[in-house]
PDB file of N, CA and C in Angstrom:
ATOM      1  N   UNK A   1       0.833  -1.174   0.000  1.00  0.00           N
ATOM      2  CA  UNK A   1       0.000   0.000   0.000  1.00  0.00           C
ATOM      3  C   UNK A   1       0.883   1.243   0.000  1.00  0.00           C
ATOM      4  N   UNK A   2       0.378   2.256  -0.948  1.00  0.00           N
ATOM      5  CA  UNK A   2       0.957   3.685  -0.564  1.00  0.00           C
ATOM      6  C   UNK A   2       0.966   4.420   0.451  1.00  0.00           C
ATOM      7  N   UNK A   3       1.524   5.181   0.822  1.00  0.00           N
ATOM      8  CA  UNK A   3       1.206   6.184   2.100  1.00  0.00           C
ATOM      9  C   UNK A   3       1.237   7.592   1.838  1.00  0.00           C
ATOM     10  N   UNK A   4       0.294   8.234   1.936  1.00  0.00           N
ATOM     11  CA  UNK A   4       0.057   9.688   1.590  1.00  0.00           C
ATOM     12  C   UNK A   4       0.971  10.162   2.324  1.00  0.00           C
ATOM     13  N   UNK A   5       1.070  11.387   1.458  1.00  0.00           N
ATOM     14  CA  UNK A   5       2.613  12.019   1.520  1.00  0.00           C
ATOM     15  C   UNK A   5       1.680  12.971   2.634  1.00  0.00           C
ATOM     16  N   UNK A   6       2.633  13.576   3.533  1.00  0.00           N
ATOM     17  CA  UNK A   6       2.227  14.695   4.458  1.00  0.00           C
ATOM     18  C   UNK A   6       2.422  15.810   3.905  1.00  0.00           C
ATOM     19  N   UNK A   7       1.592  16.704   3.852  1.00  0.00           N
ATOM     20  CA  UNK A   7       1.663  18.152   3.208  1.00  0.00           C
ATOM     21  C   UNK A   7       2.414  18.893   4.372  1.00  0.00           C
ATOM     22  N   UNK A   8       2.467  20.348   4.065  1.00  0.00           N
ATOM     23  CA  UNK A   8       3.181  21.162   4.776  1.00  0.00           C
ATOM     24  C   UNK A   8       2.819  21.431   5.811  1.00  0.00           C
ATOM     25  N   UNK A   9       1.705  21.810   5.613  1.00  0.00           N
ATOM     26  CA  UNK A   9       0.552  22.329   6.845  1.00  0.00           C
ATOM     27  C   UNK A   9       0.404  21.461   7.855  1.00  0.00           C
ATOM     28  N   UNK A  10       0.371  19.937   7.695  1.00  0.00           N
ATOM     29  CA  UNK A  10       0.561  18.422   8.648  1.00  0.00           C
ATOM     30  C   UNK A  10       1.362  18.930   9.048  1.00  0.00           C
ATOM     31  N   UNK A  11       2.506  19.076   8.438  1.00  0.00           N
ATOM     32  CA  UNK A  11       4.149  18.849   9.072  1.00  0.00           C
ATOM     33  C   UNK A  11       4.623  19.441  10.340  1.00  0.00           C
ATOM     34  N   UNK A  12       3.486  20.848  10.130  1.00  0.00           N
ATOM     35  CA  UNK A  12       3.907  22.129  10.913  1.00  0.00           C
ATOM     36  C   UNK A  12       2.867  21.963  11.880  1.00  0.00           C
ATOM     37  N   UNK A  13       1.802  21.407  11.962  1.00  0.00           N
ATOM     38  CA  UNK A  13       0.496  20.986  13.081  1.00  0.00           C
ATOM     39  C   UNK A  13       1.393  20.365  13.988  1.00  0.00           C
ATOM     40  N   UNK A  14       1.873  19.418  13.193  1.00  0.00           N
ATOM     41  CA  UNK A  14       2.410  18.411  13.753  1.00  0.00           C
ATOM     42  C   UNK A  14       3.310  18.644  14.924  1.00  0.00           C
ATOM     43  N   UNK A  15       4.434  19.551  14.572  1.00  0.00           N
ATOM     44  CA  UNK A  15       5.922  19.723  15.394  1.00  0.00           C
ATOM     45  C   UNK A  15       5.340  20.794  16.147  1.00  0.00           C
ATOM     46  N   UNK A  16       4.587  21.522  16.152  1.00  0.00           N
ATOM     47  CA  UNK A  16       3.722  22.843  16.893  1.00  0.00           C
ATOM     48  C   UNK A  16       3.954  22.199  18.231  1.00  0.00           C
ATOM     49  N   UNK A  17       3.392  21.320  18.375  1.00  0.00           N
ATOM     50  CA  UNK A  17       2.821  21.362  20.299  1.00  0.00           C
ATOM     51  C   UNK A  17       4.955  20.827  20.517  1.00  0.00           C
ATOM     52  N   UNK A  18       5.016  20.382  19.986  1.00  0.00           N
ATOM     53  CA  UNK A  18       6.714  19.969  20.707  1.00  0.00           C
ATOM     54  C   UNK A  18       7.882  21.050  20.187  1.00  0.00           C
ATOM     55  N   UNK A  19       7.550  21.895  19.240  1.00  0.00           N
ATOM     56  CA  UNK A  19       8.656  23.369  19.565  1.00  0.00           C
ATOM     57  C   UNK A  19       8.644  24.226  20.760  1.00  0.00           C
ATOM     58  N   UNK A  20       9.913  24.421  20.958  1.00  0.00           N
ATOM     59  CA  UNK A  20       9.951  25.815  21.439  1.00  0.00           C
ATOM     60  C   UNK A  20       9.428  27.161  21.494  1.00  0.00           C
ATOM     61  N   UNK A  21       9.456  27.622  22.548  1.00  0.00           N
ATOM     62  CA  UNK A  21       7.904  29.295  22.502  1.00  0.00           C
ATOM     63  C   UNK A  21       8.544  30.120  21.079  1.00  0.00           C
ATOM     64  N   UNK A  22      10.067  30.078  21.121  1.00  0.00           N
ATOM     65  CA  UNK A  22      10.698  31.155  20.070  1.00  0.00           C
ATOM     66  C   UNK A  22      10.730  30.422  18.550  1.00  0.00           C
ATOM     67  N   UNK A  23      10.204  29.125  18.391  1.00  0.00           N
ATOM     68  CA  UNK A  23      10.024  28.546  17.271  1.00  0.00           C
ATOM     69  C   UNK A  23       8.651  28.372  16.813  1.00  0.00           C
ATOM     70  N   UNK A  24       7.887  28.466  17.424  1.00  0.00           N
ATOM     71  CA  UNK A  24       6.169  28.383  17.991  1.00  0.00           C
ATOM     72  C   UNK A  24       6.035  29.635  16.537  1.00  0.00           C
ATOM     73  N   UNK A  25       6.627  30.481  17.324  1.00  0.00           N
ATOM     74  CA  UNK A  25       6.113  32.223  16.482  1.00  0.00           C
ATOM     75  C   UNK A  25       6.366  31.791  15.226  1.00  0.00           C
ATOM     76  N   UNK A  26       7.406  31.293  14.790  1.00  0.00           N
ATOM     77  CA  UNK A  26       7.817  31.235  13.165  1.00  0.00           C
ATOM     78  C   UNK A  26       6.824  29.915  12.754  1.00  0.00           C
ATOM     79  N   UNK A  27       6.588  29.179  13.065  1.00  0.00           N
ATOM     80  CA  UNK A  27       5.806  28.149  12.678  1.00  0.00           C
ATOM     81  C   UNK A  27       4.062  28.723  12.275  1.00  0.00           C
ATOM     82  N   UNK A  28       3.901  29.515  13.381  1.00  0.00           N
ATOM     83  CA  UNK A  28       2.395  30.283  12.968  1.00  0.00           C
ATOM     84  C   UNK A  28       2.813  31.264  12.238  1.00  0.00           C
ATOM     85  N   UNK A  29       3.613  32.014  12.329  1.00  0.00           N
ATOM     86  CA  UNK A  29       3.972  32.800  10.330  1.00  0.00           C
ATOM     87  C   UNK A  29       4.144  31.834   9.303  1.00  0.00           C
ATOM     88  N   UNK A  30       4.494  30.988   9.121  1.00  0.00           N
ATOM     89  CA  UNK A  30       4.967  29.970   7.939  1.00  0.00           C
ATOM     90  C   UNK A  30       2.897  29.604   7.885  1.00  0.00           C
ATOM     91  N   UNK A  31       2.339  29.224   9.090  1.00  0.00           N
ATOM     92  CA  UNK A  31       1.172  28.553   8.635  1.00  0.00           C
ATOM     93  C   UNK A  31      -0.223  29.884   8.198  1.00  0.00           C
ATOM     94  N   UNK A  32       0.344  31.162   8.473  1.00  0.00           N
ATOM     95  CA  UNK A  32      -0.452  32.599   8.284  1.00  0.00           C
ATOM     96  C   UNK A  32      -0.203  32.541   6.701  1.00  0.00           C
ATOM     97  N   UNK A  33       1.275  32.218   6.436  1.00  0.00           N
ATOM     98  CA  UNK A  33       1.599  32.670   4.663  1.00  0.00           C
ATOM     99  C   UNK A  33       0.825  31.481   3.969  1.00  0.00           C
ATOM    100  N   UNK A  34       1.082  30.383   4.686  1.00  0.00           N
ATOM    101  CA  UNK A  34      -0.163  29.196   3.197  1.00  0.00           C
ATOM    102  C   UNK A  34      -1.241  29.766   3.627  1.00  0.00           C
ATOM    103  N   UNK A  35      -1.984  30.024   4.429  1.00  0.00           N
ATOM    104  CA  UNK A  35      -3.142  30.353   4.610  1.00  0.00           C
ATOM    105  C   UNK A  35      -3.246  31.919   3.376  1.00  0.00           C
ATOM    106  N   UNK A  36      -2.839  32.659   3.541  1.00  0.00           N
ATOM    107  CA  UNK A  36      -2.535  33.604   2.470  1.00  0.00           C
ATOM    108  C   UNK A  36      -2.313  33.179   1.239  1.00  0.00           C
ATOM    109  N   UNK A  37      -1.425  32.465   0.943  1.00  0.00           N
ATOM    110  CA  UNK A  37      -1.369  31.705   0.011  1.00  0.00           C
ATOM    111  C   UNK A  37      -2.427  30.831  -0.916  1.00  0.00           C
ATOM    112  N   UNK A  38      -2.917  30.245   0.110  1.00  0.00           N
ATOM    113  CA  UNK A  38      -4.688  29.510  -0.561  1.00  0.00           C
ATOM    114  C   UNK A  38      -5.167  30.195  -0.747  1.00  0.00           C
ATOM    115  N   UNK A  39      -5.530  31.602  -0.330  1.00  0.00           N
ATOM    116  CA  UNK A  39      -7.070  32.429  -0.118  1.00  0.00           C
ATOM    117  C   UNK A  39      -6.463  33.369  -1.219  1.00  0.00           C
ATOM    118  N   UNK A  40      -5.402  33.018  -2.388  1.00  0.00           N
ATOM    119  CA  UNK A  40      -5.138  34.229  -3.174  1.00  0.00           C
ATOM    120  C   UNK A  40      -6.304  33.745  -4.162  1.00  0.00           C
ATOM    121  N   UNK A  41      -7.199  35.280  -4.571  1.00  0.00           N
ATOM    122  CA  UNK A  41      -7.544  34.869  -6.250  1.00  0.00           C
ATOM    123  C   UNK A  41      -7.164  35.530  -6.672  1.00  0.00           C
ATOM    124  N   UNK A  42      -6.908  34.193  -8.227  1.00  0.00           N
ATOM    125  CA  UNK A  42      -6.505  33.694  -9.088  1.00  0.00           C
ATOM    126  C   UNK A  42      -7.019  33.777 -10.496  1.00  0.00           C
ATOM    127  N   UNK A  43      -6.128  34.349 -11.328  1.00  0.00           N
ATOM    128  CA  UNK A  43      -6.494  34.663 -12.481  1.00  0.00           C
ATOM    129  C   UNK A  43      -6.568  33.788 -13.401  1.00  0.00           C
ATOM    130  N   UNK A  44      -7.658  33.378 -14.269  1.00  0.00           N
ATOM    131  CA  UNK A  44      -7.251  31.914 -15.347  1.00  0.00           C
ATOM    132  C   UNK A  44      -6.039  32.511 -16.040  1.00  0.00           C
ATOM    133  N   UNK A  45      -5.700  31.442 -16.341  1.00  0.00           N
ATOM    134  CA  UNK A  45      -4.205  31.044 -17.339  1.00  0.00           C
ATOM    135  C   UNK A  45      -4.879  31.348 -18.550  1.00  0.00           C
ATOM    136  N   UNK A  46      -3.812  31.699 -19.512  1.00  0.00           N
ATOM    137  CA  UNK A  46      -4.192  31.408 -21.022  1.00  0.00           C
ATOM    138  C   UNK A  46      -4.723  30.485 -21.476  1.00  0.00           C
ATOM    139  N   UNK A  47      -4.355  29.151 -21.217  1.00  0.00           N
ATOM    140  CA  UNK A  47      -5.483  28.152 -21.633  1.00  0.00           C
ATOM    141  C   UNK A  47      -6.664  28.063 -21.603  1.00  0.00           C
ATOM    142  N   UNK A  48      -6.800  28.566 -20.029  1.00  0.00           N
ATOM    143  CA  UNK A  48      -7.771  28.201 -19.336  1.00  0.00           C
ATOM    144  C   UNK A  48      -8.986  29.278 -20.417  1.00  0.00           C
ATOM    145  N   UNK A  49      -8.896  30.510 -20.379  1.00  0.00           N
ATOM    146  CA  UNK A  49      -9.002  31.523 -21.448  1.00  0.00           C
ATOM    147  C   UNK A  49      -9.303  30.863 -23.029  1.00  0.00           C
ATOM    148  N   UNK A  50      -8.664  30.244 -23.383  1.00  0.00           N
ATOM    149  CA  UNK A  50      -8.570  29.776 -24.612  1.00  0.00           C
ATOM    150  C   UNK A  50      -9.366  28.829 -24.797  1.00  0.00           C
ATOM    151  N   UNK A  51      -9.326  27.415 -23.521  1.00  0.00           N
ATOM    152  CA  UNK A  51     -10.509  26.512 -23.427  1.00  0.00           C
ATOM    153  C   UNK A  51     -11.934  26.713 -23.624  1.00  0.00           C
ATOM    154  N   UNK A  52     -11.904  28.109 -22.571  1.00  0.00           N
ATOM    155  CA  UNK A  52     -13.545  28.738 -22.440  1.00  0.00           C
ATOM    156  C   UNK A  52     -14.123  29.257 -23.890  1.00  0.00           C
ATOM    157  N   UNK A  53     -13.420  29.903 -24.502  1.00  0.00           N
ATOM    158  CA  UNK A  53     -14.043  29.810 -25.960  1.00  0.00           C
ATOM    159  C   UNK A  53     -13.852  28.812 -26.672  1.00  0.00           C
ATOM    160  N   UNK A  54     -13.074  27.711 -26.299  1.00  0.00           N
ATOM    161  CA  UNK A  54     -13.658  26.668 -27.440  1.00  0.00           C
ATOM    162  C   UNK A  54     -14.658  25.882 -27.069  1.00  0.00           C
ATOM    163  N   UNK A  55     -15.007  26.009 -25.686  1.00  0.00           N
ATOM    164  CA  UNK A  55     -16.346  25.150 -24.948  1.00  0.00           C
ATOM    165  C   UNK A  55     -17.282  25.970 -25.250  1.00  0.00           C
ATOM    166  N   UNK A  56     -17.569  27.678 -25.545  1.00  0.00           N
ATOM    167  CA  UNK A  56     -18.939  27.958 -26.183  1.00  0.00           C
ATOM    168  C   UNK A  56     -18.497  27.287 -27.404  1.00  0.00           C
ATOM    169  N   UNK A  57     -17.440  27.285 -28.417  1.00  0.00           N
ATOM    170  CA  UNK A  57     -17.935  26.588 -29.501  1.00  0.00           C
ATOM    171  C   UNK A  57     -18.415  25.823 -29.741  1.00  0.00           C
ATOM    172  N   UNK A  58     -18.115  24.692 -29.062  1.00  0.00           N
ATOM    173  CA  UNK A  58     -18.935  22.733 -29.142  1.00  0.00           C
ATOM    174  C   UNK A  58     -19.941  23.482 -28.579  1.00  0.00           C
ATOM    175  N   UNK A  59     -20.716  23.972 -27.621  1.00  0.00           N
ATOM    176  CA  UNK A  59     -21.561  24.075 -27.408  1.00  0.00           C
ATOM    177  C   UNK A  59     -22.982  24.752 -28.739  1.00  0.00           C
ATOM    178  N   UNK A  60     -22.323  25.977 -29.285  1.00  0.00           N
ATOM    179  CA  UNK A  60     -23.009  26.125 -30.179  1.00  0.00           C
ATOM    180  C   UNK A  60     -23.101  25.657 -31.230  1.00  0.00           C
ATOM    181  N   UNK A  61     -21.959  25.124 -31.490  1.00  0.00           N
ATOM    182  CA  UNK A  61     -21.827  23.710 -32.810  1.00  0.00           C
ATOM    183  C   UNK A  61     -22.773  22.544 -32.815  1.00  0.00           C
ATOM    184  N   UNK A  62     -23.306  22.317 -31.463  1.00  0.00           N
ATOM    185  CA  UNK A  62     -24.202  21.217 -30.976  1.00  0.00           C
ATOM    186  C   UNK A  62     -25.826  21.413 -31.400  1.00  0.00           C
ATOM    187  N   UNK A  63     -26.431  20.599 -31.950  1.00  0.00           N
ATOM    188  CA  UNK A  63     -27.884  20.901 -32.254  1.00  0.00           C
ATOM    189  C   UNK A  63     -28.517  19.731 -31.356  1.00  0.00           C
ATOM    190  N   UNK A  64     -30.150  20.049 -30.739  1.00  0.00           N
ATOM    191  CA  UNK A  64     -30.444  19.501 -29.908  1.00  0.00           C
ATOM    192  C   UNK A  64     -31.494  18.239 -30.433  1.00  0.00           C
ATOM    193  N   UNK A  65     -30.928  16.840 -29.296  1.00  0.00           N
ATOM    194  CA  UNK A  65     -31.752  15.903 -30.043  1.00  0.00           C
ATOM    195  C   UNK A  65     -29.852  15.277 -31.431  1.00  0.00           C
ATOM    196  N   UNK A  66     -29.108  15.622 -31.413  1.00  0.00           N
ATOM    197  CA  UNK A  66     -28.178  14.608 -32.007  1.00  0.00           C
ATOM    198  C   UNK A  66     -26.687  14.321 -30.948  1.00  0.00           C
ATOM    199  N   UNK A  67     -26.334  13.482 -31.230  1.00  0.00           N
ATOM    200  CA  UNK A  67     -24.994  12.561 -30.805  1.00  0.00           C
ATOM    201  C   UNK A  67     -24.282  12.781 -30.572  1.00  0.00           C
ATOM    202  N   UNK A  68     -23.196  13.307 -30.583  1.00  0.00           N
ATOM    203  CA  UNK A  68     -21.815  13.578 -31.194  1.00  0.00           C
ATOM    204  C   UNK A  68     -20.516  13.071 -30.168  1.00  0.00           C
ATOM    205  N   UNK A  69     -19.692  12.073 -31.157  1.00  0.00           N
ATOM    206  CA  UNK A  69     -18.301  11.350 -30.789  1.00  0.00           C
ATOM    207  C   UNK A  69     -17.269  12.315 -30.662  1.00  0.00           C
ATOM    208  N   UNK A  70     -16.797  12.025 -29.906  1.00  0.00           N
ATOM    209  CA  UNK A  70     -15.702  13.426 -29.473  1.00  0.00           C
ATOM    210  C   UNK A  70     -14.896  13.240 -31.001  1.00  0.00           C
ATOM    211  N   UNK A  71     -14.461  12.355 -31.769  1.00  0.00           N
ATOM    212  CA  UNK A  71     -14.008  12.865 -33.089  1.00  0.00           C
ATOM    213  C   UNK A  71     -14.568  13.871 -33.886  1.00  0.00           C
ATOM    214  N   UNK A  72     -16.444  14.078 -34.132  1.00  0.00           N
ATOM    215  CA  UNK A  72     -17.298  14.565 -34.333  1.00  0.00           C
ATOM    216  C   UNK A  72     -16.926  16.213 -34.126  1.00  0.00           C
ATOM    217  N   UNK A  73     -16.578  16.153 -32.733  1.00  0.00           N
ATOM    218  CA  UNK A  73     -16.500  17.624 -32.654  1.00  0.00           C
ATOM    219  C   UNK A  73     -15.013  17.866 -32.689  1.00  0.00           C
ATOM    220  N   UNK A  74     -14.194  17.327 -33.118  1.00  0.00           N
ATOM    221  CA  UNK A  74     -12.996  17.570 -33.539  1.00  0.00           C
ATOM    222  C   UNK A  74     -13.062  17.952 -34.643  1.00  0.00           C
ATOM    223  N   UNK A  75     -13.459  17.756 -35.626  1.00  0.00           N
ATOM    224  CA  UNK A  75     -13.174  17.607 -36.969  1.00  0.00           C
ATOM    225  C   UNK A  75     -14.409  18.940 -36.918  1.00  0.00           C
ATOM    226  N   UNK A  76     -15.593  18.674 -36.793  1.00  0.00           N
ATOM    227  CA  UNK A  76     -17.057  19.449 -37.095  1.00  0.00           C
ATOM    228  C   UNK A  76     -16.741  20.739 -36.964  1.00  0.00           C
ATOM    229  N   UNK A  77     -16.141  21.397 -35.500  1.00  0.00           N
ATOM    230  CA  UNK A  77     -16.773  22.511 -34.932  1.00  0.00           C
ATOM    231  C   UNK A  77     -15.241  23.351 -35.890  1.00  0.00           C
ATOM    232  N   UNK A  78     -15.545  23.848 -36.358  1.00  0.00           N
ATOM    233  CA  UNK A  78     -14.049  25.176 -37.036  1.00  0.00           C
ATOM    234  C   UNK A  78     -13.078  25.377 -36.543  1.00  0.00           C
ATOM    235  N   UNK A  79     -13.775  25.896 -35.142  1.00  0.00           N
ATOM    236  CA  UNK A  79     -12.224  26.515 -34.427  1.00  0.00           C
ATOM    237  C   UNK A  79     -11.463  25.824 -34.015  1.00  0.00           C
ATOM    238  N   UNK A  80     -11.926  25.100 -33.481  1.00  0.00           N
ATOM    239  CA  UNK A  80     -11.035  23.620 -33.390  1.00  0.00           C
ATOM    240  C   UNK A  80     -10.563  22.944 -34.050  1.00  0.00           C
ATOM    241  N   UNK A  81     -11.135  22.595 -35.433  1.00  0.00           N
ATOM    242  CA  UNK A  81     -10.497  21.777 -36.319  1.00  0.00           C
ATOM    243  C   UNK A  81      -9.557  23.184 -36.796  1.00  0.00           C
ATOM    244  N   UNK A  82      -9.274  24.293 -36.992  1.00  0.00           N
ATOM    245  CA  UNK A  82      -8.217  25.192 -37.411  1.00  0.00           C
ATOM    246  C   UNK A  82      -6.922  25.238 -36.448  1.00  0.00           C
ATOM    247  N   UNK A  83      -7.339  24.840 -34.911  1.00  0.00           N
ATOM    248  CA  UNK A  83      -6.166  24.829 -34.361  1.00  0.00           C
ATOM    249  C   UNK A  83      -5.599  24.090 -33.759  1.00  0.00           C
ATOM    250  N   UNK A  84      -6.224  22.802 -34.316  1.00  0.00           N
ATOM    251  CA  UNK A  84      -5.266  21.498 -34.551  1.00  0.00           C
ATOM    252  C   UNK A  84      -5.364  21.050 -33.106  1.00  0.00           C
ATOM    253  N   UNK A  85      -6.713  20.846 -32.658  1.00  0.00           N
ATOM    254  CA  UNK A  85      -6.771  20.635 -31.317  1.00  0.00           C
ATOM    255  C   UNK A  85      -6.471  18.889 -31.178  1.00  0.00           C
ATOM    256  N   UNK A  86      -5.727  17.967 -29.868  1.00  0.00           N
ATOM    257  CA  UNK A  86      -6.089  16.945 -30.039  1.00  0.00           C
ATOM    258  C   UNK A  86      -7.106  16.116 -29.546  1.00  0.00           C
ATOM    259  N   UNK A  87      -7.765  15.303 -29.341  1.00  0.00           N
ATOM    260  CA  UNK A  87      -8.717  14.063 -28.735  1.00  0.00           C
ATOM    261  C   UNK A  87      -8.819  14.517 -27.780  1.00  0.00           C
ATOM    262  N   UNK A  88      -7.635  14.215 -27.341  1.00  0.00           N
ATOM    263  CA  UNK A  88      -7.492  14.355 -25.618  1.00  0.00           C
ATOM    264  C   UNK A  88      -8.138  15.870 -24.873  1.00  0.00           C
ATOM    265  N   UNK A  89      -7.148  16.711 -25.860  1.00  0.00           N
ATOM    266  CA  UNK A  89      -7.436  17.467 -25.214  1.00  0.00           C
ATOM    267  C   UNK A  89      -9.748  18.361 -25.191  1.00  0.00           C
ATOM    268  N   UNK A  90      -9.951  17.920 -26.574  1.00  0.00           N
ATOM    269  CA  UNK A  90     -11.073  17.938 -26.670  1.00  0.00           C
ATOM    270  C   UNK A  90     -12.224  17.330 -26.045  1.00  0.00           C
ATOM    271  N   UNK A  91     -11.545  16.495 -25.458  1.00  0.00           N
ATOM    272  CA  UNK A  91     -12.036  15.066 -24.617  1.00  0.00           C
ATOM    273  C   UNK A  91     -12.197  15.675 -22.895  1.00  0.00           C
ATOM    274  N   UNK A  92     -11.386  16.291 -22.812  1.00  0.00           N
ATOM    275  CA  UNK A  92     -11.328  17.350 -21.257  1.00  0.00           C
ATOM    276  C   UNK A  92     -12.195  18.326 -21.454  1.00  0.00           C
ATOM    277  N   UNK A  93     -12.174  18.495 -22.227  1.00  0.00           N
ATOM    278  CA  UNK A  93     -13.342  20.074 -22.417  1.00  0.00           C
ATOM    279  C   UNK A  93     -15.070  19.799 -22.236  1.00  0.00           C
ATOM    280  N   UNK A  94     -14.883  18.086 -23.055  1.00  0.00           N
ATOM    281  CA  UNK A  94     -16.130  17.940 -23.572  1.00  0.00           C
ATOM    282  C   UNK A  94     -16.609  17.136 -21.432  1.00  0.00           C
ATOM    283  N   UNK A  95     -15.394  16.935 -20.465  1.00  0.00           N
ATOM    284  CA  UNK A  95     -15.859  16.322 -19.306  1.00  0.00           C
ATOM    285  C   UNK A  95     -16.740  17.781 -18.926  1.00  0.00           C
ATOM    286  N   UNK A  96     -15.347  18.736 -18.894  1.00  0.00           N
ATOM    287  CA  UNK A  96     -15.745  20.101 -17.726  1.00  0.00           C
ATOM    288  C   UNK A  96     -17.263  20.323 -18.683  1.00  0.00           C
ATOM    289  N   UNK A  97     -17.460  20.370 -19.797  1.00  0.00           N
ATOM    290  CA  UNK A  97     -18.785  20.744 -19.969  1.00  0.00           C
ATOM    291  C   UNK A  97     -20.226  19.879 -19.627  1.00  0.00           C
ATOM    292  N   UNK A  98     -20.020  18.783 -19.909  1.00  0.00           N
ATOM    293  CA  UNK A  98     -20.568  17.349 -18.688  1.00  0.00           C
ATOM    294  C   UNK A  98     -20.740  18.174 -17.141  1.00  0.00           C
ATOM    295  N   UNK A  99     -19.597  17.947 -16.545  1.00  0.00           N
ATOM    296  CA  UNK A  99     -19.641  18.427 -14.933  1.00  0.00           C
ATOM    297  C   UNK A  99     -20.151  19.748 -15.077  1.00  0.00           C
ATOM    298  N   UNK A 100     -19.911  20.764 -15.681  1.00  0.00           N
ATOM    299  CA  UNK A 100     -21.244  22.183 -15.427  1.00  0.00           C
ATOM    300  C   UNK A 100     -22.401  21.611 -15.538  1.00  0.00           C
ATOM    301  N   UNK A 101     -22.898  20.468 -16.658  1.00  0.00           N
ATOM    302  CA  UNK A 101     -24.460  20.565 -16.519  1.00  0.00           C
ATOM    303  C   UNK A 101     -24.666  21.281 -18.006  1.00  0.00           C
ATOM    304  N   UNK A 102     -24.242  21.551 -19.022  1.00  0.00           N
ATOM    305  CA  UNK A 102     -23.828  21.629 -20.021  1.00  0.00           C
ATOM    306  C   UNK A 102     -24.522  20.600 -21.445  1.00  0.00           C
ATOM    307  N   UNK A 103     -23.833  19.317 -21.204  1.00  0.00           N
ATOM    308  CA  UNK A 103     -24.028  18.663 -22.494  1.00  0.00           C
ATOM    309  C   UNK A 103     -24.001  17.208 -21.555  1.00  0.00           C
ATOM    310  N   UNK A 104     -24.851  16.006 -21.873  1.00  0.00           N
ATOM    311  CA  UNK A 104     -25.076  15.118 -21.388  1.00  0.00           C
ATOM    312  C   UNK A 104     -23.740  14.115 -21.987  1.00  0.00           C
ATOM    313  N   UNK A 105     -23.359  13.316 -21.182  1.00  0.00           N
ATOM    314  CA  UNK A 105     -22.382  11.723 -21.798  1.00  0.00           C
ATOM    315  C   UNK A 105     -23.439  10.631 -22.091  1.00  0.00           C
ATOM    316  N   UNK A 106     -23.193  10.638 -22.612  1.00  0.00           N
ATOM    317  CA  UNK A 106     -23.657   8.393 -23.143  1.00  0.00           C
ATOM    318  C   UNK A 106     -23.322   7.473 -23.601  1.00  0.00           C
ATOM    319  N   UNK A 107     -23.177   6.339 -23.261  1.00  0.00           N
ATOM    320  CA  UNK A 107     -22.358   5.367 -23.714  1.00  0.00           C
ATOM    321  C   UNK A 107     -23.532   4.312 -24.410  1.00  0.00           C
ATOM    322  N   UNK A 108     -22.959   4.134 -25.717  1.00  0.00           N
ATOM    323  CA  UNK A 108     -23.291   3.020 -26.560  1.00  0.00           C
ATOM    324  C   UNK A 108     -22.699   2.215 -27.508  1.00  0.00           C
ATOM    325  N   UNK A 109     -22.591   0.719 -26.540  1.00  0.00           N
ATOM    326  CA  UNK A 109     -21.586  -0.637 -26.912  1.00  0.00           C
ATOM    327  C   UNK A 109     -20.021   0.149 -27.250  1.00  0.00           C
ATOM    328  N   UNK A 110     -19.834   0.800 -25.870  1.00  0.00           N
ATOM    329  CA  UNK A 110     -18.329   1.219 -25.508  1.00  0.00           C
ATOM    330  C   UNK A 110     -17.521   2.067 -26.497  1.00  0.00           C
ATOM    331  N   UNK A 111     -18.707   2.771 -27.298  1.00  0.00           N
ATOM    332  CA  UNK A 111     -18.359   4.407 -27.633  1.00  0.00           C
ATOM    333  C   UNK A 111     -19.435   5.527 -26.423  1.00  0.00           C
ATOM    334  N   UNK A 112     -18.362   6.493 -26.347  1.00  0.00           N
ATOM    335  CA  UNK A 112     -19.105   7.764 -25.577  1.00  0.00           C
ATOM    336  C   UNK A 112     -19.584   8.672 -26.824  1.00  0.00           C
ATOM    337  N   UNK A 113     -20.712   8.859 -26.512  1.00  0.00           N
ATOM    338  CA  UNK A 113     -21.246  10.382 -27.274  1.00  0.00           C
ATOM    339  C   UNK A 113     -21.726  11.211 -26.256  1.00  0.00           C
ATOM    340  N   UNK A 114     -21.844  12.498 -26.805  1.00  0.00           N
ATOM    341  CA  UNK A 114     -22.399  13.490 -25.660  1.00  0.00           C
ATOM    342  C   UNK A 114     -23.329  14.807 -26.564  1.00  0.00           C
ATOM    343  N   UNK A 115     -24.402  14.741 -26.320  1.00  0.00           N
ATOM    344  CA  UNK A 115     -25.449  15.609 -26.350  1.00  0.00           C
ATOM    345  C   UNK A 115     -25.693  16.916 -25.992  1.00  0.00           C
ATOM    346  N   UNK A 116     -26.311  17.605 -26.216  1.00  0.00           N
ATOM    347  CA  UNK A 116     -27.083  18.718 -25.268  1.00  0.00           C
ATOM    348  C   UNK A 116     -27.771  18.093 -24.448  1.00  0.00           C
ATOM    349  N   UNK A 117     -27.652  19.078 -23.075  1.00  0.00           N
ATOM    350  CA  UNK A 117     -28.643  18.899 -22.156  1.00  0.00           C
ATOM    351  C   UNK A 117     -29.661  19.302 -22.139  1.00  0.00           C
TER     352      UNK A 117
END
């Protein structure tokens, strides 16, 4: 079996009650900065940017009531087929739009298609 790795924040819970009062202080600054650290927002990435308009595209490329094999919207939708997107990566786009609630998955005899919702 594996053993989950201890994050930082464990590490420092951890040794807290058995440091020293003058090591105590630096340990709750180190655990103030991740805490700062998590609570930053965060700007999407370029991709992330770049993804979001190609997910309205499949989306409006999609007519309601038909199929479509993630090759389908590789090849089908323009912008995508112009910028040489691959499977895979079309294949991630077509989940996150699934998980919003977006476009339905379905499986038939171990091909996925995915719909409008």
């Amino acid at each position: 079996m594996t053993e989950k790795k201890m994050t930082k924040r464990e590490f420092i819970n951890r040794i807290l009650g058995y440091a020293h009062e003058e090591d105590k202080e630096f340990l709750l600054h180190e655990l103030e900065l991740l805490d700062k650290k998590n609570s930053a927002e965060r700007k999407p990435t370029q991709k992330q940017i770049e993804n979001a308009g190609f997910k309205t595209d499949i989306v409006a490329h999609m007519e309601v009531g038909t199929q479509y094999a993630c090759a389908d919207i590789v090849k089908g939708v323009p912008s995508i087929a112009a910028a040489g997107l691959t499977a895979q990566r079309v294949a991630q786009m077509l989940k996150q739009l699934t998980d919003e609630g977006k476009i339905v998955k379905s499986e038939d005899k171990r091909k996925t298609f995915y719909s409008l919702a």
